[in-house]
Protein backbone atom coordinates (compact mmCIF):
# COMPACT_ATOMS: atom_id res chain seq x y z
CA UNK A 1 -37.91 46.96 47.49
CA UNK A 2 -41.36 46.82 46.12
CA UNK A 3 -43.60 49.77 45.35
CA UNK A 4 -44.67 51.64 48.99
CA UNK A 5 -42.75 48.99 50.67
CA UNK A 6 -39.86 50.73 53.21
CA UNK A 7 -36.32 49.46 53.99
CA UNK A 8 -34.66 50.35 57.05
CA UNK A 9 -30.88 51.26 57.03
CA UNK A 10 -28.66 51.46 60.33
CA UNK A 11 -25.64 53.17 59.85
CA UNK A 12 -23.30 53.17 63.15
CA UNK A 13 -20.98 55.93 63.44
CA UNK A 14 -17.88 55.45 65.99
CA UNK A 15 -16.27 59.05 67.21
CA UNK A 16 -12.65 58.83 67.70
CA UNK A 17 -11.68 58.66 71.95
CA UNK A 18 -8.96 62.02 71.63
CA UNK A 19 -10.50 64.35 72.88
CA UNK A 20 -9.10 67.13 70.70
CA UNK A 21 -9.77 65.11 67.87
CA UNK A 22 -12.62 66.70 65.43
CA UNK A 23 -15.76 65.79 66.99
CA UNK A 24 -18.71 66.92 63.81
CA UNK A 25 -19.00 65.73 60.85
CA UNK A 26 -20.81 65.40 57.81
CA UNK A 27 -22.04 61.84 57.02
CA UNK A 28 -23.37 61.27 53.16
CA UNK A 29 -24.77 58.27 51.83
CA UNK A 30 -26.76 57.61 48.59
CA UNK A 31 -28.79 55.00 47.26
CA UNK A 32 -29.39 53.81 43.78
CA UNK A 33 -31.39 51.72 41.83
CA UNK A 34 -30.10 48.59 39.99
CA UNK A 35 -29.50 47.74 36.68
CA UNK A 36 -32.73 45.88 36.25
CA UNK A 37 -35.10 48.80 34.77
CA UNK A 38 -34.61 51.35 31.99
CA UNK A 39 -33.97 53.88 34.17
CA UNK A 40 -31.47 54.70 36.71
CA UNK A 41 -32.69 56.47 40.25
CA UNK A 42 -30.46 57.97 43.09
CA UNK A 43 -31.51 59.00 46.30
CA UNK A 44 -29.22 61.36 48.07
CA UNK A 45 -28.75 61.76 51.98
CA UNK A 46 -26.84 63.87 54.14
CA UNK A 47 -26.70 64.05 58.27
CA UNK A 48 -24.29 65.91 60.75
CA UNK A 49 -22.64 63.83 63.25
CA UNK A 50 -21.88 65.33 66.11
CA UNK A 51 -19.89 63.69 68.90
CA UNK A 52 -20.78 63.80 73.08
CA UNK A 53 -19.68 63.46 76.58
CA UNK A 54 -23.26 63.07 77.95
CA UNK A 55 -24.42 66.73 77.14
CA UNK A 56 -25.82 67.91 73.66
CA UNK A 57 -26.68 71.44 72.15
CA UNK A 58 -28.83 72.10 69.38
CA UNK A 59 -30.38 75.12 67.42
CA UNK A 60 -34.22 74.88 67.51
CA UNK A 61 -34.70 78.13 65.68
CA UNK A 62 -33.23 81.10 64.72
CA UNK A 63 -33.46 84.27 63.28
CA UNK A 64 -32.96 83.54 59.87
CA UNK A 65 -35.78 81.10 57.48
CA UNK A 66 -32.84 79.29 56.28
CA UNK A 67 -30.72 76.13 57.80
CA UNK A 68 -31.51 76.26 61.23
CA UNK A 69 -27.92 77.41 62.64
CA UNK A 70 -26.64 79.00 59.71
CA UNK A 71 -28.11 82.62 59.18
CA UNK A 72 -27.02 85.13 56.63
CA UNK A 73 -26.13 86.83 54.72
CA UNK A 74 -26.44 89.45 56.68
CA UNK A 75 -24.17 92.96 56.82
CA UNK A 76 -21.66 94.26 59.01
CA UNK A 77 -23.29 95.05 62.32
CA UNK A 78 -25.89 93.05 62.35
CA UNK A 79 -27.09 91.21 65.33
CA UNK A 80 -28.58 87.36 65.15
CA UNK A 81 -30.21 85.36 67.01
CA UNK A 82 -30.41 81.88 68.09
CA UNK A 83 -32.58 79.76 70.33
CA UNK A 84 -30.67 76.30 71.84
CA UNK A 85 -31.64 73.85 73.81
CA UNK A 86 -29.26 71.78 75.88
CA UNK A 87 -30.11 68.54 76.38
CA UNK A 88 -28.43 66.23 79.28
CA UNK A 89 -28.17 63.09 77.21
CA UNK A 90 -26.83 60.87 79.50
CA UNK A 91 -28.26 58.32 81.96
CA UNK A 92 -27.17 59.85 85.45
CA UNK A 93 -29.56 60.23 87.71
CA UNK A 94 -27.81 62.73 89.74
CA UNK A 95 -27.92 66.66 88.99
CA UNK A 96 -25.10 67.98 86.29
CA UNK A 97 -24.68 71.61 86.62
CA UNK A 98 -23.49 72.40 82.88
CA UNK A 99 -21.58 75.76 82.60
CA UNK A 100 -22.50 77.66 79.22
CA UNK A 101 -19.28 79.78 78.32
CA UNK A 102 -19.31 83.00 76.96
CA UNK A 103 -17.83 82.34 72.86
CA UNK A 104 -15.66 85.56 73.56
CA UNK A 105 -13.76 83.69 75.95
CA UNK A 106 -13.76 80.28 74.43
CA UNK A 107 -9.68 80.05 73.33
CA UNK A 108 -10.70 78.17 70.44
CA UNK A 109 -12.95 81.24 68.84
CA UNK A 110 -10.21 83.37 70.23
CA UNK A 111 -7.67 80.58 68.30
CA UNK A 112 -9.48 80.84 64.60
CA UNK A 113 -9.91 84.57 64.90
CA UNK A 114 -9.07 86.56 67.14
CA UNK A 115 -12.04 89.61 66.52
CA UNK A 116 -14.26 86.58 67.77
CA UNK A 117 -13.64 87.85 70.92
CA UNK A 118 -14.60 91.51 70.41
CA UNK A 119 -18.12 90.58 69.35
CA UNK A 120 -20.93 90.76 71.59
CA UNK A 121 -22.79 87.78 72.97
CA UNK A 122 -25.80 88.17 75.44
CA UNK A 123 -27.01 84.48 76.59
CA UNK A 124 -30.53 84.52 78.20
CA UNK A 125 -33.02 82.18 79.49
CA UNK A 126 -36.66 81.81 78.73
CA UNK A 127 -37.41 84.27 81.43
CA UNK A 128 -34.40 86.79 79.71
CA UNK A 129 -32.43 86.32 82.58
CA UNK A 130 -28.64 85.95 82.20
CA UNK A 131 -27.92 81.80 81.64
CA UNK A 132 -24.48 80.84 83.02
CA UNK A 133 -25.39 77.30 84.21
CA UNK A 134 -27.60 74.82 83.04
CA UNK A 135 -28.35 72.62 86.21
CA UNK A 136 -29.71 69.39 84.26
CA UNK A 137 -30.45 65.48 85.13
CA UNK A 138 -30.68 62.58 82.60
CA UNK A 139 -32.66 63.11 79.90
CA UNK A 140 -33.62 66.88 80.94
CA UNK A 141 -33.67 69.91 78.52
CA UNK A 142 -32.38 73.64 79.12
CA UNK A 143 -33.57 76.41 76.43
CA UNK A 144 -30.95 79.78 75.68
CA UNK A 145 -31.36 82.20 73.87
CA UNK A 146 -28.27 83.76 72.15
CA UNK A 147 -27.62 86.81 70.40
CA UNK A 148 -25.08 87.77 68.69
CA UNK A 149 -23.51 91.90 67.45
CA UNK A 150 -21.13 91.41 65.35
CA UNK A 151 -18.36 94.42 64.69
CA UNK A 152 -18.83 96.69 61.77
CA UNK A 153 -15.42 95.72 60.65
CA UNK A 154 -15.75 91.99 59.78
CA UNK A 155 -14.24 90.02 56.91
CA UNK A 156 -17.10 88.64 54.49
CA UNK A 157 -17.80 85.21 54.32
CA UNK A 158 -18.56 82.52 56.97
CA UNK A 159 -18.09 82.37 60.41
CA UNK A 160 -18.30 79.53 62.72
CA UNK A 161 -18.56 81.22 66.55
CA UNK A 162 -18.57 77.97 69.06
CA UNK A 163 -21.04 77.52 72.08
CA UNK A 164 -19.33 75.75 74.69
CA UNK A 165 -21.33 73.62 77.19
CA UNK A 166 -19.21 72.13 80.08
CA UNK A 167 -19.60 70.20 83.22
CA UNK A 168 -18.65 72.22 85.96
CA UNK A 169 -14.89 71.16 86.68
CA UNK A 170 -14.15 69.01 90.00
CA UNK A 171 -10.12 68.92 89.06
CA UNK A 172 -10.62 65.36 89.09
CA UNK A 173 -11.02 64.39 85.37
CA UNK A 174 -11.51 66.35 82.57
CA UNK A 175 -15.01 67.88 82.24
CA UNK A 176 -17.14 66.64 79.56
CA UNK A 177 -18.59 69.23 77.05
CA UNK A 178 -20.41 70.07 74.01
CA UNK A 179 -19.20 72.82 71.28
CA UNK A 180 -21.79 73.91 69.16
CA UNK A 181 -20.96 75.33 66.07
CA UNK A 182 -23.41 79.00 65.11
CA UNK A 183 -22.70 79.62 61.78
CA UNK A 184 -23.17 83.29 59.78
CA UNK A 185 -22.65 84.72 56.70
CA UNK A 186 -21.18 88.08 55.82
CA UNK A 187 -22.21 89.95 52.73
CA UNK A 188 -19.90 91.78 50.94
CA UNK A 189 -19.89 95.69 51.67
CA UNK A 190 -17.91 97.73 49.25
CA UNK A 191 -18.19 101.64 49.72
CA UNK A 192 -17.01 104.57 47.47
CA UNK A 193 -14.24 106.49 49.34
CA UNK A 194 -13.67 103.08 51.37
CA UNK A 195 -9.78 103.39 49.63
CA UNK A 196 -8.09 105.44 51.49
CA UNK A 197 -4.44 107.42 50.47
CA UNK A 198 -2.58 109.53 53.28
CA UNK A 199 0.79 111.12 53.28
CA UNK A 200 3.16 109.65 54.98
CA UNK A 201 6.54 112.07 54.55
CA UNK A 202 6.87 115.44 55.99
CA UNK A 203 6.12 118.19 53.45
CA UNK A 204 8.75 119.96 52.40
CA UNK A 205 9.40 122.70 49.64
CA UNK A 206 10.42 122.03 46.42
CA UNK A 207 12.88 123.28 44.57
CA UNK A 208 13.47 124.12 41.07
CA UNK A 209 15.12 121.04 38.63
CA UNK A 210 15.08 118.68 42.30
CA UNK A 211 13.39 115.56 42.46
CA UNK A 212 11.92 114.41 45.93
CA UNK A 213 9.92 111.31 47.04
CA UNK A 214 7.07 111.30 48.85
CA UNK A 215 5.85 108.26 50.99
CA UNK A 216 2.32 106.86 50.78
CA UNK A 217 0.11 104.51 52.25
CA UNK A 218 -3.48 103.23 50.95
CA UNK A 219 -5.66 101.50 53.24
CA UNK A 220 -8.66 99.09 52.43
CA UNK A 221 -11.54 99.49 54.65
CA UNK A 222 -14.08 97.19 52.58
CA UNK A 223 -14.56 94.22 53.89
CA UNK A 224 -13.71 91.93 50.65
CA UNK A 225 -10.05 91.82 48.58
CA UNK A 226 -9.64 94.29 46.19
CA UNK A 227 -7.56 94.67 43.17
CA UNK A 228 -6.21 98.38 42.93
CA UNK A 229 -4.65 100.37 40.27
CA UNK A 230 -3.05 103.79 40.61
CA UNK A 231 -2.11 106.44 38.38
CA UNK A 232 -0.54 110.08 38.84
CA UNK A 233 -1.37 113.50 36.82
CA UNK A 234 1.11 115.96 37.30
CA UNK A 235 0.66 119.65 36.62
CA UNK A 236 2.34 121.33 33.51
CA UNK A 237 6.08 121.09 33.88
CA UNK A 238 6.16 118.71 36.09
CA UNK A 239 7.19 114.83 36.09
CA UNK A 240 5.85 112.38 38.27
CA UNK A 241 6.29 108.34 38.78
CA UNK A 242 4.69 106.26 41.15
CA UNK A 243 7.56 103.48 42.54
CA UNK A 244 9.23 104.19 38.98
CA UNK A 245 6.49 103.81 36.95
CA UNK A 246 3.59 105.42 35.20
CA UNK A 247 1.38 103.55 36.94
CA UNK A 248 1.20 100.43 39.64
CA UNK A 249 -1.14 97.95 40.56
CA UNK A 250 -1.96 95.33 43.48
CA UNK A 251 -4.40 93.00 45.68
CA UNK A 252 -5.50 94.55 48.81
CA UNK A 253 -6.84 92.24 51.56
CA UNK A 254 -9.59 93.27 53.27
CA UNK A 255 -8.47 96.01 56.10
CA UNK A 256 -5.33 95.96 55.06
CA UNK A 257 -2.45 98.25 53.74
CA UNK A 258 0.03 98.87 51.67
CA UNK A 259 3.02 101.44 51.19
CA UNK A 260 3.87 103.01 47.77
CA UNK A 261 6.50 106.34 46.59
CA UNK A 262 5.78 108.82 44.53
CA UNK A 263 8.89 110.71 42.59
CA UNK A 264 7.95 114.62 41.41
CA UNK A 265 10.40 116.49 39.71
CA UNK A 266 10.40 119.99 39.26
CA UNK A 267 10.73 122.26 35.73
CA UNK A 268 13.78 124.04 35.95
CA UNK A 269 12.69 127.36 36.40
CA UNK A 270 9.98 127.86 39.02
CA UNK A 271 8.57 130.27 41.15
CA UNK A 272 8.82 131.04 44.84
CA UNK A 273 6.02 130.30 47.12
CA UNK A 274 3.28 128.69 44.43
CA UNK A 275 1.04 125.47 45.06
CA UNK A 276 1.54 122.63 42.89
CA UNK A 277 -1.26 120.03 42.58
CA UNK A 278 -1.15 116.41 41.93
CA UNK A 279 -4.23 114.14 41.15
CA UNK A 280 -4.29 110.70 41.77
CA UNK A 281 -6.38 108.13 40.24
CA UNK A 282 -7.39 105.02 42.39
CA UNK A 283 -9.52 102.32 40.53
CA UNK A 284 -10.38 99.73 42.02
CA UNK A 285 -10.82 96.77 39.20
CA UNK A 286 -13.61 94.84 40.30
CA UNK A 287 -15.39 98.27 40.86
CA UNK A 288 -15.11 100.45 38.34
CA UNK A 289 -18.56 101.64 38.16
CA UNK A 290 -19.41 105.80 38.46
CA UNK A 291 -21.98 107.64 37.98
CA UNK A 292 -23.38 110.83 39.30
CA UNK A 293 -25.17 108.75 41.86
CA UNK A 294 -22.36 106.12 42.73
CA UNK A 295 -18.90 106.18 41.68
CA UNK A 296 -16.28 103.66 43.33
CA UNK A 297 -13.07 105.48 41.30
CA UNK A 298 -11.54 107.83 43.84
CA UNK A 299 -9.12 111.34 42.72
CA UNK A 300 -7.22 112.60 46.22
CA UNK A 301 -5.25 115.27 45.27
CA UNK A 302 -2.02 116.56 46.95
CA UNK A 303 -0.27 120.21 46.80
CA UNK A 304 3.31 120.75 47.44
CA UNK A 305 4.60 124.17 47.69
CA UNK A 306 7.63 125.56 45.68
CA UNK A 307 10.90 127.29 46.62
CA UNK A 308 13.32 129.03 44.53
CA UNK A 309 17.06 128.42 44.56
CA UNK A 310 18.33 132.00 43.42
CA UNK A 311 17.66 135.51 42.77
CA UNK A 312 17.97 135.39 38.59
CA UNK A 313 15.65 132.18 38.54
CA UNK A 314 13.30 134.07 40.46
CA UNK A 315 13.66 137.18 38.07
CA UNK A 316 13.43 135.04 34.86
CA UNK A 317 10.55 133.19 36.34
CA UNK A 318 8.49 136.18 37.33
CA UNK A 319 9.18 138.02 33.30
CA UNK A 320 8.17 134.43 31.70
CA UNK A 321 5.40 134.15 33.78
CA UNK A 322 4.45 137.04 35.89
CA UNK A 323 2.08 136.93 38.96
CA UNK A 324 -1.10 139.57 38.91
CA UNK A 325 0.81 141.35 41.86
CA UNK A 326 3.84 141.81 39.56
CA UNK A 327 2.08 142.65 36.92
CA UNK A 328 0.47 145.53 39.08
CA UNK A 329 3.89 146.72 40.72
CA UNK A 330 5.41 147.02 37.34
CA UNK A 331 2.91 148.76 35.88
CA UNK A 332 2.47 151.30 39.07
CA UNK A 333 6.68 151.51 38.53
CA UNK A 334 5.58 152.51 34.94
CA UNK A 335 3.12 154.97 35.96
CA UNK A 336 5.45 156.58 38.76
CA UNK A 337 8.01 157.09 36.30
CA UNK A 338 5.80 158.62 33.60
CA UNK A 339 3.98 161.00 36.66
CA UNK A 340 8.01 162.03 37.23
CA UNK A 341 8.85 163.02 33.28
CA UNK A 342 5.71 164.64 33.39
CA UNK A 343 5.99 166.36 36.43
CA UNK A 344 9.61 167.57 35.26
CA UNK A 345 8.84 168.78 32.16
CA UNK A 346 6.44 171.11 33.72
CA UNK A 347 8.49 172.52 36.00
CA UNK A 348 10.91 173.02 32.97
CA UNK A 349 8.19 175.43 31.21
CA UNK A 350 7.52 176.93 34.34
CA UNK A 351 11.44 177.64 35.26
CA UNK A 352 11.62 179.54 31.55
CA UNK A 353 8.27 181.56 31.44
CA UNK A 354 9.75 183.08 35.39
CA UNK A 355 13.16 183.92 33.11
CA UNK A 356 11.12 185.68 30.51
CA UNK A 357 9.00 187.46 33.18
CA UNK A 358 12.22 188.57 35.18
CA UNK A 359 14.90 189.46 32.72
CA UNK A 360 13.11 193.10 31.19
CA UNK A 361 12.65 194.56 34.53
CA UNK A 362 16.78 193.52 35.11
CA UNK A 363 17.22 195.20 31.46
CA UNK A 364 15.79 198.18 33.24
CA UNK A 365 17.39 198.23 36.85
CA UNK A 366 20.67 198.24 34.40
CA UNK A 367 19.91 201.23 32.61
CA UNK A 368 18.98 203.48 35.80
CA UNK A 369 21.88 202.47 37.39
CA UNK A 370 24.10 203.80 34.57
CA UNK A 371 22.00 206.87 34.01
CA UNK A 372 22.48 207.57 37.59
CA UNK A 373 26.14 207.28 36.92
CA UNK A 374 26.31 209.56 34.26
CA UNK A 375 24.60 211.91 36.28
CA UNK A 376 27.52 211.36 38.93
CA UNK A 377 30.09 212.11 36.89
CA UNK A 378 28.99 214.85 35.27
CA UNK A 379 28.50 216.81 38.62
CA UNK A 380 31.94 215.54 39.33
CA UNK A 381 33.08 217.13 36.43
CA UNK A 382 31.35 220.38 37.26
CA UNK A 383 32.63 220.58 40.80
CA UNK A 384 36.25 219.96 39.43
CA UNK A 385 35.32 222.82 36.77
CA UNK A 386 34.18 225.33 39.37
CA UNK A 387 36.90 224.91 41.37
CA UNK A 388 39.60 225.65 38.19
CA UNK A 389 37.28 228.96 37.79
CA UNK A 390 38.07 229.56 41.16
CA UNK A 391 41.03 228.91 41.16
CA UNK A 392 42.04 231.26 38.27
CA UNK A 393 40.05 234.18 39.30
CA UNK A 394 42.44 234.02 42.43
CA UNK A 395 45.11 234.24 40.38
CA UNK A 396 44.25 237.14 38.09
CA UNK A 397 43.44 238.55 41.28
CA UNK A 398 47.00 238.50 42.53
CA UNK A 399 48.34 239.59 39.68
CA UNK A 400 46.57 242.68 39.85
C-alpha cells in the first residue's frame, strides 16, 4: 500500500442457523507491516457481530460518556439510562409489529440471575409514553428509551440485562427476534458494621465449672467477597474458644452467611445472678483500616448471666469477692450487734445503781420491823407479869 493510498478489506461473517446457538460476538483482526522496512507496524481492529432475524437493536446513547451500552461503574441503586433504536432490517414490505419485552420477564435474565427480575425497567417512547410494540416496515426505525433501578443489594461487577425484540407470534413458526445485550458495572461498596454477628442459641444461665456452646451466625451484607477473621476476649476467669480454637478465619461471599460455636467455660466458683461479657473481634482482611472517622474492624459484645450450683459456693463466692450490697448488710449486721452490747451493758449499770438506791431503805424497813417486835414482846411480858401480881395478891388474900 503506498503512502495515503487505502485498501479495502471484506470480511464475511456466517452466523450459525440454531437458533439457541450464541448469536454476538467479538470479531478481531490486525494488520501488520512486512518485513521490508526497519520497522515493524500493527494496526489493531475490533467489531461486534451481532446476528438477526430481520429486526436489529442498537444503543445510540446513554447515560454514561463511556462505550455506548456499557455504563458504570456506578453504585448500588443507581438508575441508568439508555436510548435504542430498533431498526426493521429486513426487506418486507408489509407492517411487522415487533413486541419489546420487559428484561424482568425475559427467562434468560431470569436464567443468569435470578435478582434480574426484581429490578426495575420503565421502557418509553419519544413522546414518554409506555413502548410495548414497535409496529415497523422494511428499513423503518423505532427509538426507546430505557431505564433501568437497580436493587441496593447487587453483587459488584458486570451485568449483562437483555432487551428482547420479537415479532409478534402467529403460532405458525417461531418468531424472529433480537436480544440486545445493556451492559453495567457495579462498584464495590464496603461499609463499616456491614458484618453482621447474631445469636443463634437460646440464652441460658451459666453455671459454675460448666462449659456451654453458643451458636452463631455472621452475615455479609457488602456487596464484594470478604475474607474474615474472628477472635474472642473473655472476662477474667473465664475460657473461651471459637469452633475449638483461639481464633478462626474464612471467605464470605457477598450476602452470604456462615455458622460458627463459641465454647465459654466458667471459673469454678462464681456468683449468682452477675453479667458476664464477651468481646468479639471481627476483621475483615482486606479492610482493616480504623480510624476515628472510619473503622471497618467491628467488637459485638455478648453477656451471659450466671447461676450458682449450691449454697457454700455461693457463701465462699460472696467472702472472696463480696458485692457492695453484702458488704453493706454485713456491716449493718456489725453495727446491730455492737448497738445490742452496747445497749446491754447499759442496762447492766442501770440494773445495779436501782440495787444500790433500794437496798438502805430495805436495811431500814428491817430494823422497824424488829423494833416493833421488841416492843411486842415486852408488853407481852408485862401483861403475863401483871397477871402473876394478880394472881398472888388473890392468894395472900385467901390466906388471910
Amino acid at each position: 500500500i503506498g503512502q495515503g493510498e487505502k485498501l479495502v478489506l471484506k470480511v464475511e461473517v456466517y452466523p450459525p442457523f440454531e437458533r439457541d446457538a450464541v448469536d454476538i460476538g467479538l470479531v478481531r483482526l490486525s494488520v501488520t507491516s512486512d518485513s521490508s522496512s526497519d520497522e515493524v507496524f500493527t494496526t489493531p481492529a475490533a467489531w461486534t457481530v451481532h446476528r438477526t432475524f430481520g429486526i436489529v437493536g442498537e444503543v445510540i446513547s446513554d447515560s454514561d460518556g463511556g462505550t455506548l451500552g456499557q455504563i458504570g461503574p456506578v453504585s448500588p441503586g443507581s438508575t441508568v439510562t439508555y436510548n435504542v433504536r430498533i431498526t426493521d432490517s429486513s426487506d418486507d414490505a408489509g407492517t411487522t409489529n415487533w413486541v419489546i419485552k420487559n428484561p424482568a420477564a425475559l427467562q434468560r435474565n431470569i436464567d443468569n440471575d435470578p435478582a434480574y427480575a426484581t429490578w426495575m425497567y420503565d421502557i418509553t417512547d419519544i413522546e414518554g409514553n409506555i413502548a410495548l410494540v414497535a409496529p415497523l416496515t422494511g428499513g423503518q426505525y423505532y427509538d426507546i428509551e430505557v431505564e433501568i433501578t437497580i436493587r441496593q443489594q447487587v453483587e459488584a461487577g458486570i451485568h449483562v440485562v437483555y432487551l428482547q425484540v420479537a415479532e409478534e407470534a402467529d403460532g405458525e413458526e417461531d418468531p424472529r427476534y433480537f436480544d440486545l445485550p445493556l451492559t453495567i458495572e457495579v462498584d464495590e461498596e464496603v461499609v463499616p458494621g456491614n458484618l453482621i454477628v447474631e445469636q443463634k442459641s437460646q440464652a441460658e444461665r451459666v453455671r459454675a465449672g460448666q462449659t456451654v456452646p453458643f451458636e452463631y451466625r455472621i452475615d455479609n451484607l457488602n456487596n464484594v467477597e470478604v475474607d474474615v477473621v474472628i477472635s474472642v476476649k473473655a472476662p477474667d476467669g473465664w475460657d473461651a474458644t471459637l469452633d475449638d480454637g483461639e481464633i478462626i478465619s474464612f471467605t464470605l461471599d457477598s450476602f452470604s452467611s456462615r455458622d460458627f460455636t463459641m465454647q465459654i467455660t466458667a471459673p469454678e466458683k462464681l456468683k449468682s445472678g452477675e453479667m458476664v461479657e464477651f468481646e468479639m473481634t471481627v476483621t475483615p482482611t482486606n479492610y482493616q483500616e480504623c480510624t476515628a472517622n472510619l473503622c471497618y474492624i467491628q467488637k459485638p459484645t455478648f453477656e451471659f448471666k450466671t447461676e450458682n450450683s449450691g449454697v457454700l459456693n455461693s457463701i465462699m463466692s460472696e467472702i472472696e469477692d463480696p458485692e457492695p450490697t453484702t458488704l453493706v448488710l454485713f456491716f449493718s449486721v456489725l453495727a446491730l450487734a455492737g448497738l445490742g452490747l452496747y445497749r446491754r451493758g447499759q442496762n447492766k449499770v442501770k440494773a445495779q445503781m436501782f440495787a444500790a438506791m433500794v437496798e438502805p431503805q430495805a436495811i431500814d424497813a428491817a430494823a422497824e420491823d424488829e423494833v416493833d417486835a421488841d416492843i411486842i414482846e415486852e408488853e407481852d411480858e408485862e401483861e403475863v407479869l401483871d397477871d402473876l401480881d394478880l394472881e398472888l395478891i388473890d392468894i395472900e388474900s385467901t390466906e388471910d
